[in-house]
Every structure is written in structure tokens, then in C-alpha cells.
N, C-alpha and C. Protein backbone atom coordinates (compact mmCIF):
# COMPACT_ATOMS: atom_id res chain seq x y z
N UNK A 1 -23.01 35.78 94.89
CA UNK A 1 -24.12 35.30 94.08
C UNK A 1 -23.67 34.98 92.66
N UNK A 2 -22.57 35.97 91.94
CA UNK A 2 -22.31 35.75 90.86
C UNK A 2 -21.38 34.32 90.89
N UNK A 3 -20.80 33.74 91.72
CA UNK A 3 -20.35 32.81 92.12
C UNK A 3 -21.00 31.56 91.89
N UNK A 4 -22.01 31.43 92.46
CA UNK A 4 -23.32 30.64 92.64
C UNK A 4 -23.95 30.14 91.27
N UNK A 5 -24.10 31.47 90.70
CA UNK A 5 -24.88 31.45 89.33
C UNK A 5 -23.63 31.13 87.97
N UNK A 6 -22.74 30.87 87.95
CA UNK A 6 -21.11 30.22 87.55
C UNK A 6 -21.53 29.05 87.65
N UNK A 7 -21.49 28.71 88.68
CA UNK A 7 -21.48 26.91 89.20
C UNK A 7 -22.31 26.22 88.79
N UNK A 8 -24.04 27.04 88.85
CA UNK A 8 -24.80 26.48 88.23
C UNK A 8 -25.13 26.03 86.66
N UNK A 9 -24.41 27.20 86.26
CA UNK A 9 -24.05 26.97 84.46
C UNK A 9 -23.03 26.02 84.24
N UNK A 10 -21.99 26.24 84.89
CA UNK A 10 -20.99 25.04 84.75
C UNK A 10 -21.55 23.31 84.83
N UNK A 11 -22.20 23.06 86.05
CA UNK A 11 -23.17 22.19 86.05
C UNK A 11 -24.05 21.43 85.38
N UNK A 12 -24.89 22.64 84.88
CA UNK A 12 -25.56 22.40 83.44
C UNK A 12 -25.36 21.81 82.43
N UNK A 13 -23.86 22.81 81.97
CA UNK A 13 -22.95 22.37 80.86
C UNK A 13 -22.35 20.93 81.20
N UNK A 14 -22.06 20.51 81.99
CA UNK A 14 -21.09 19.34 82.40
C UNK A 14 -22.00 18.00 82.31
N UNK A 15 -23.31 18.48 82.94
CA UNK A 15 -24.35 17.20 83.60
C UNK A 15 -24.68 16.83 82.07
N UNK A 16 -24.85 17.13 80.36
CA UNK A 16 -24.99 16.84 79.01
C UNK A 16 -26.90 17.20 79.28
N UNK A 17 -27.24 18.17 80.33
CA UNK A 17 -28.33 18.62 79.98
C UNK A 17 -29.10 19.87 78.80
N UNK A 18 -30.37 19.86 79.08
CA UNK A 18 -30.29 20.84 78.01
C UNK A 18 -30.46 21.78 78.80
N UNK A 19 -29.74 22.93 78.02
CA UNK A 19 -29.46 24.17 78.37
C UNK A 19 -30.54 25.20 77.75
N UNK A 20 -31.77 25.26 78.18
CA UNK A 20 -33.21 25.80 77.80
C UNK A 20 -32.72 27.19 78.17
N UNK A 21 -32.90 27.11 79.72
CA UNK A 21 -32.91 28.32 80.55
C UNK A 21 -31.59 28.31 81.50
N UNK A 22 -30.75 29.14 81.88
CA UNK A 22 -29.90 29.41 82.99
C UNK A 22 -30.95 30.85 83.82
N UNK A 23 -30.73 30.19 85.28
CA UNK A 23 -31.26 31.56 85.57
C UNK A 23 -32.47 32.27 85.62
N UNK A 24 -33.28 31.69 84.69
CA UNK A 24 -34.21 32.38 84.30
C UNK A 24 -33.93 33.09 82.92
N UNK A 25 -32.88 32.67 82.32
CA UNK A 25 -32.71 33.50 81.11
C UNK A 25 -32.51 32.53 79.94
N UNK A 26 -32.92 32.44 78.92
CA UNK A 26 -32.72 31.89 77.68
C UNK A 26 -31.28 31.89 77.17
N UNK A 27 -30.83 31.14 76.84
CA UNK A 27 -29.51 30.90 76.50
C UNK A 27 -29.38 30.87 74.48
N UNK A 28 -27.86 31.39 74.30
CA UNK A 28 -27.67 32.05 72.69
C UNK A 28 -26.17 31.29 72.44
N UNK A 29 -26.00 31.33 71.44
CA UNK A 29 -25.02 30.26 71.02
C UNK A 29 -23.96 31.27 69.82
N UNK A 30 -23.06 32.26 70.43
CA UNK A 30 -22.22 33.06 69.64
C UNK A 30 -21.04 32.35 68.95
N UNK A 31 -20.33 33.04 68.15
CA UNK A 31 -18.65 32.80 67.94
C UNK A 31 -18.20 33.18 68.88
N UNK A 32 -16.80 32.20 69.42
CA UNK A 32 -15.58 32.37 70.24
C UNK A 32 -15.10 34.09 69.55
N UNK A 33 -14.76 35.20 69.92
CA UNK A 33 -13.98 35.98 69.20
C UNK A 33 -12.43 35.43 68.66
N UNK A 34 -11.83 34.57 69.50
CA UNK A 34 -10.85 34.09 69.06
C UNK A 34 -10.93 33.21 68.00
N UNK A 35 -11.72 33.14 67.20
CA UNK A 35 -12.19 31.51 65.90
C UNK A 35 -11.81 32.89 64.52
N UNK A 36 -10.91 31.93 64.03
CA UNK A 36 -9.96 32.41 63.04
C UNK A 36 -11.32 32.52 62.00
N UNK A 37 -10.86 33.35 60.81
CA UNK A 37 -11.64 33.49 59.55
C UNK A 37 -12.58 32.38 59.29
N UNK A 38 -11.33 31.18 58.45
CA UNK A 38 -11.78 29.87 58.00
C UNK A 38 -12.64 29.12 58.82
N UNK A 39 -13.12 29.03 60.39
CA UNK A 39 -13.66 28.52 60.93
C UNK A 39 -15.03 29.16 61.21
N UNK A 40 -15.01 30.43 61.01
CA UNK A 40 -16.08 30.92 61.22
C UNK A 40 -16.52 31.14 59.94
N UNK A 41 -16.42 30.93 58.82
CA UNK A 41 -16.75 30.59 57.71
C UNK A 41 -17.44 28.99 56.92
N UNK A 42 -16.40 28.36 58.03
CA UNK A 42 -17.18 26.77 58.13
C UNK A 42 -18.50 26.52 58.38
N UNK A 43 -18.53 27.10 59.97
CA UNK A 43 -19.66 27.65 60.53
C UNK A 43 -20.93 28.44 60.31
N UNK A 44 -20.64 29.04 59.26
CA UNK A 44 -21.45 29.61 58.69
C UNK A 44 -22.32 28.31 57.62
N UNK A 45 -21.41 27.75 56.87
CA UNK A 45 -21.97 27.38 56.10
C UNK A 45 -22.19 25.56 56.75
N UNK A 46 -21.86 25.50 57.30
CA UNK A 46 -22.87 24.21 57.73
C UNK A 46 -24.40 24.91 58.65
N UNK A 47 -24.18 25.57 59.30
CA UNK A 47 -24.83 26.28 60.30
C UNK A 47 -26.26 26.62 58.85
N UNK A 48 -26.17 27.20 58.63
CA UNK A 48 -26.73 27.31 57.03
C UNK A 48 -27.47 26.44 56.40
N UNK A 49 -26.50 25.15 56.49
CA UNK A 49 -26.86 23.88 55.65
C UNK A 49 -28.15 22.81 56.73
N UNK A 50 -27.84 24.00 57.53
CA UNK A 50 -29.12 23.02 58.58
C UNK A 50 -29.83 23.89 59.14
N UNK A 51 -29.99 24.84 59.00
CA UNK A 51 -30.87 26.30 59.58
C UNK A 51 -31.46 27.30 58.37
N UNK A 52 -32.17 28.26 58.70
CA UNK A 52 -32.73 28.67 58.05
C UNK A 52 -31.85 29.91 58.14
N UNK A 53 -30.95 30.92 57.48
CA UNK A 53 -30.34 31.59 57.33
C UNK A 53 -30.81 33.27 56.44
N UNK A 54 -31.71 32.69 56.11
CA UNK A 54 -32.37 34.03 55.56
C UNK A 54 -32.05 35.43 56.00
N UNK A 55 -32.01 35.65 57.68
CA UNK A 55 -31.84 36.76 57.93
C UNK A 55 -30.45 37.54 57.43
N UNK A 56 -30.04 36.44 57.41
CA UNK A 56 -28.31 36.96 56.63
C UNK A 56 -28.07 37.78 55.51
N UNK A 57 -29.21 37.37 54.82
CA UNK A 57 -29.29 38.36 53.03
C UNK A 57 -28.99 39.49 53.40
N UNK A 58 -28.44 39.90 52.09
CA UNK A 58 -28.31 41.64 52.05
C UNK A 58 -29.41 42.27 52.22
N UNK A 59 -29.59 43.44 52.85
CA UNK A 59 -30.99 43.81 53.10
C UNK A 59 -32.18 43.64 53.92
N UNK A 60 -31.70 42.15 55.01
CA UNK A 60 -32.07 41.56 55.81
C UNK A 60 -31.55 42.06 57.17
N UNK A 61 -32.42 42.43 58.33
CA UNK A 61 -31.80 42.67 59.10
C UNK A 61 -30.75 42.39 60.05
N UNK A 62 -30.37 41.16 59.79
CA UNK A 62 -29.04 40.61 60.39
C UNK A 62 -27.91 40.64 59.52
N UNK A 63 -27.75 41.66 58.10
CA UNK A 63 -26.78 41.21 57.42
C UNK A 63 -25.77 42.28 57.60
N UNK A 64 -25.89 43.50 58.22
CA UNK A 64 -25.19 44.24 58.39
C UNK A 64 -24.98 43.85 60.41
N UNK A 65 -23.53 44.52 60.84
CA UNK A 65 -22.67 44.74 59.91
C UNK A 65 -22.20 43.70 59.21
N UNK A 66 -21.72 43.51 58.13
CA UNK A 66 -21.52 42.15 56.68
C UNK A 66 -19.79 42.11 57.22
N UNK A 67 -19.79 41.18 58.30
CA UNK A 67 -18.59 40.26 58.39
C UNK A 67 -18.92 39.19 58.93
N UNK A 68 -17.83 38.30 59.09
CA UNK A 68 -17.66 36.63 59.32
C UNK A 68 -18.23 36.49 60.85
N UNK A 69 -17.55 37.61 61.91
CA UNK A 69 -18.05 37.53 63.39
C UNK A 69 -19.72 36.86 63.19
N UNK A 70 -20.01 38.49 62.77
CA UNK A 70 -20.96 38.57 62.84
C UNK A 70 -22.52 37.59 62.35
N UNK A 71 -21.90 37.32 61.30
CA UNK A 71 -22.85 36.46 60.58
C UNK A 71 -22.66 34.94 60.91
N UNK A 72 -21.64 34.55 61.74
CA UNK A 72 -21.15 33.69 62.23
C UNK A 72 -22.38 33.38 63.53
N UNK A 73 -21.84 33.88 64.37
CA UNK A 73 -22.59 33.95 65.38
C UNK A 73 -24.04 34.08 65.09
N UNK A 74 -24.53 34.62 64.50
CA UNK A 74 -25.62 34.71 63.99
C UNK A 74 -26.25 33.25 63.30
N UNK A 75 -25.35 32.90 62.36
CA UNK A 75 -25.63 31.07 62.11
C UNK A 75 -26.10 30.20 63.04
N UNK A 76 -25.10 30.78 63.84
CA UNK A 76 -24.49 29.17 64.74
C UNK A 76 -26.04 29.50 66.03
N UNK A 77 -26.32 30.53 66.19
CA UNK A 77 -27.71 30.83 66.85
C UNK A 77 -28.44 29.85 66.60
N UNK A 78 -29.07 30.03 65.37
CA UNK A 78 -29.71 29.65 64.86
C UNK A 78 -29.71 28.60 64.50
N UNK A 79 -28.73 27.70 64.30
CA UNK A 79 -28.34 26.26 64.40
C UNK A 79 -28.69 25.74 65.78
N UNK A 80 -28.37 26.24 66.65
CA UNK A 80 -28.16 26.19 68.39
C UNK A 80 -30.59 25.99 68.34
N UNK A 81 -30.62 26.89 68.32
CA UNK A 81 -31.90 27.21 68.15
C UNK A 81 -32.47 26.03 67.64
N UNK A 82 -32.69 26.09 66.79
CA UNK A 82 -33.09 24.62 65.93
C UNK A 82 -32.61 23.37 66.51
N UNK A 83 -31.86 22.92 66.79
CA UNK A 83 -31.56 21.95 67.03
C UNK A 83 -31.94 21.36 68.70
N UNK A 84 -32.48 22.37 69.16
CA UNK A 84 -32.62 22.20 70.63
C UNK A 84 -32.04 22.53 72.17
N UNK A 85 -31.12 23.78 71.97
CA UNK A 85 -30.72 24.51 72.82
C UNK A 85 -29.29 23.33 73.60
N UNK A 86 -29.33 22.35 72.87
CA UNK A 86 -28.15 21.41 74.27
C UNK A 86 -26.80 22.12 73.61
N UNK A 87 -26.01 22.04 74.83
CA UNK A 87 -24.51 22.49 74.72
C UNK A 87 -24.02 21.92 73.41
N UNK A 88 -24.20 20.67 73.26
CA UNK A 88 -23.18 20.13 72.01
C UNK A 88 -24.07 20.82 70.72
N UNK A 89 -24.86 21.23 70.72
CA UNK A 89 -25.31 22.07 69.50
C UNK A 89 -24.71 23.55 69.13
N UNK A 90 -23.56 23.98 70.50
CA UNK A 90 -23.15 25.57 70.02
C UNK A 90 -21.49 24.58 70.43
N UNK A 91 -21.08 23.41 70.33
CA UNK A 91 -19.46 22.96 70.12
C UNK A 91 -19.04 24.06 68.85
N UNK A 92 -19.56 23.18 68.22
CA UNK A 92 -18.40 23.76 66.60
C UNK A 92 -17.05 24.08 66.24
N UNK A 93 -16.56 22.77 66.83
CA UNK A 93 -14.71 22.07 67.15
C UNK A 93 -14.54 23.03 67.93
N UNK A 94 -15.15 23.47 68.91
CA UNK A 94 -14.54 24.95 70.12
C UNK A 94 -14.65 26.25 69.84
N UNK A 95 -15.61 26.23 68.74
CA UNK A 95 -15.72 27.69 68.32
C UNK A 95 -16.74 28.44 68.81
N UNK A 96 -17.55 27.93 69.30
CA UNK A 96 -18.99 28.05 70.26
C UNK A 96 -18.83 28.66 71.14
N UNK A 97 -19.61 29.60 71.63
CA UNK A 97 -19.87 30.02 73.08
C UNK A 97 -21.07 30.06 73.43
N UNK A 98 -21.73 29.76 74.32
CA UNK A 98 -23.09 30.06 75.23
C UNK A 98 -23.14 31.34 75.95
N UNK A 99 -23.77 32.28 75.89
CA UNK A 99 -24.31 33.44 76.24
C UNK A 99 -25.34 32.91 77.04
N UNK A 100 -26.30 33.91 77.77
CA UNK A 100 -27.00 34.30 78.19
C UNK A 100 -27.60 35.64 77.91
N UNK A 101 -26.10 36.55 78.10
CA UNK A 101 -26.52 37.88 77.56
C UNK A 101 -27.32 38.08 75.98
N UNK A 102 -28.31 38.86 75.73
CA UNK A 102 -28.74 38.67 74.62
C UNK A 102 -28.26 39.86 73.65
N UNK A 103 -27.61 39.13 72.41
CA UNK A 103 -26.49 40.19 71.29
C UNK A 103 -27.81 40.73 70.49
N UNK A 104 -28.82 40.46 70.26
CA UNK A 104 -29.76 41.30 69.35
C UNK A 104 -29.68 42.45 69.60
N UNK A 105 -29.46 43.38 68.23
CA UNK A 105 -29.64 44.70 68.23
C UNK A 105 -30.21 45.25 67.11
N UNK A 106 -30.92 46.26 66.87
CA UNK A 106 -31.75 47.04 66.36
C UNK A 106 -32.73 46.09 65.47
N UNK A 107 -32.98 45.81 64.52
CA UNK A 107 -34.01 45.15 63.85
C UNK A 107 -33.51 43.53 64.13
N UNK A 108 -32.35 42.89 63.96
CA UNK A 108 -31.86 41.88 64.21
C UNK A 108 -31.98 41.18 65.47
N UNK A 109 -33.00 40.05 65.83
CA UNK A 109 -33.34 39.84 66.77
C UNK A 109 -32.75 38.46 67.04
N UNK A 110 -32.12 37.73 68.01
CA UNK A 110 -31.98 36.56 68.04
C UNK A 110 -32.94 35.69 68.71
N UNK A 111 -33.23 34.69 68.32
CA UNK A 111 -34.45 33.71 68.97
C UNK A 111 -33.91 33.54 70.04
């Protein structure tokens, strides 16, 4: 089954549809862990320059823990989000990943 449900995401991704739902599950738009500093810093700040980023502030519940991963992924969500859930909205020269699994934790919620 986990097989099945692979193919169908692959599919998805390939056919330039939008990627609303896999599954039955809402789809999230993280950092690659492998995306060096500078890129996930890029990311941030275009991601930023077209999203609403607020949660990021100090004191805000997405700003801890206060690194690049983190607040990265957190951008690029939210860019992903806004812009309409399609694959080429979580690219970001290959720094993108599509989840399913959902990374929100404790007050920090992802759309």
C-alpha cells in the first residue's frame, strides 16, 4: 500500500497538478535538510518578500527554535501556502520538499 500511495504522489508531482491533497492529507512545503546556510537564508527572505512572515518574530510562536532550518521551512510554508499549494511553489532551486507529514508543534501551527 505504501507503494501505491508513492506512485500516486509521484504522479501528482510529475502530471504539473496541484498538489491540494495527497491521500487525504494536506500537503506542507519544508527545507531540504541538506540546503546549505546561504540558501536557506535566500529562502527566507524572498519567501518573506511574498508571504506574510509574522509568525517568525521574536516572541511569536514560530520563532523559536531561532535557526535558519527552522524558520526556513517555516517561510517557504507559507509561501507554498499562499501561492496555491502547486509543486513549483515549494522548488526553491531544489531546496523544497513536500511533506505530508505535518511539522507543527506546540503553539506553532502550519497552515
Amino acid at each position: 500500500m505504501a507503494n501505491v500511495a508513492a506512485f500516486l504522489f509521484l504522479l501528482l508531482l510529475s502530471s504539473g497538478g496541484n498538489l491540494i491533497v495527497v491521500n487525504g492529507q494536506r500537503t506542507r512545503c519544508v527545507a531540504k535538510p541538506s540546503s546549505d546556510q546561504a540558501t536557506l537564508l535566500a529562502n527566507i527572505n524572498y519567501a518573506c518578500s511574498q508571504a506574510d512572515c509574522r509568525n517568525l518574530q521574536r516572541g511569536r510562536p514560530c520563532f523559536m527554535p531561532d535557526n535558519l532550518m527552522n524558520h526556513a521551512s517555516i517561510a517557504m510554508n507559507l509561501y507554498y501556502q499562499a501561492k496555491g499549494r502547486n509543486h513549483w511553489n515549494c522548488e526553491f532551486r531544489g531546496s523544497g520538499l513536500i511533506v505530508v507529514t505535518d511539522p507543527s508543534y506546540g503553539n506553532c501551527i502550519y497552515p
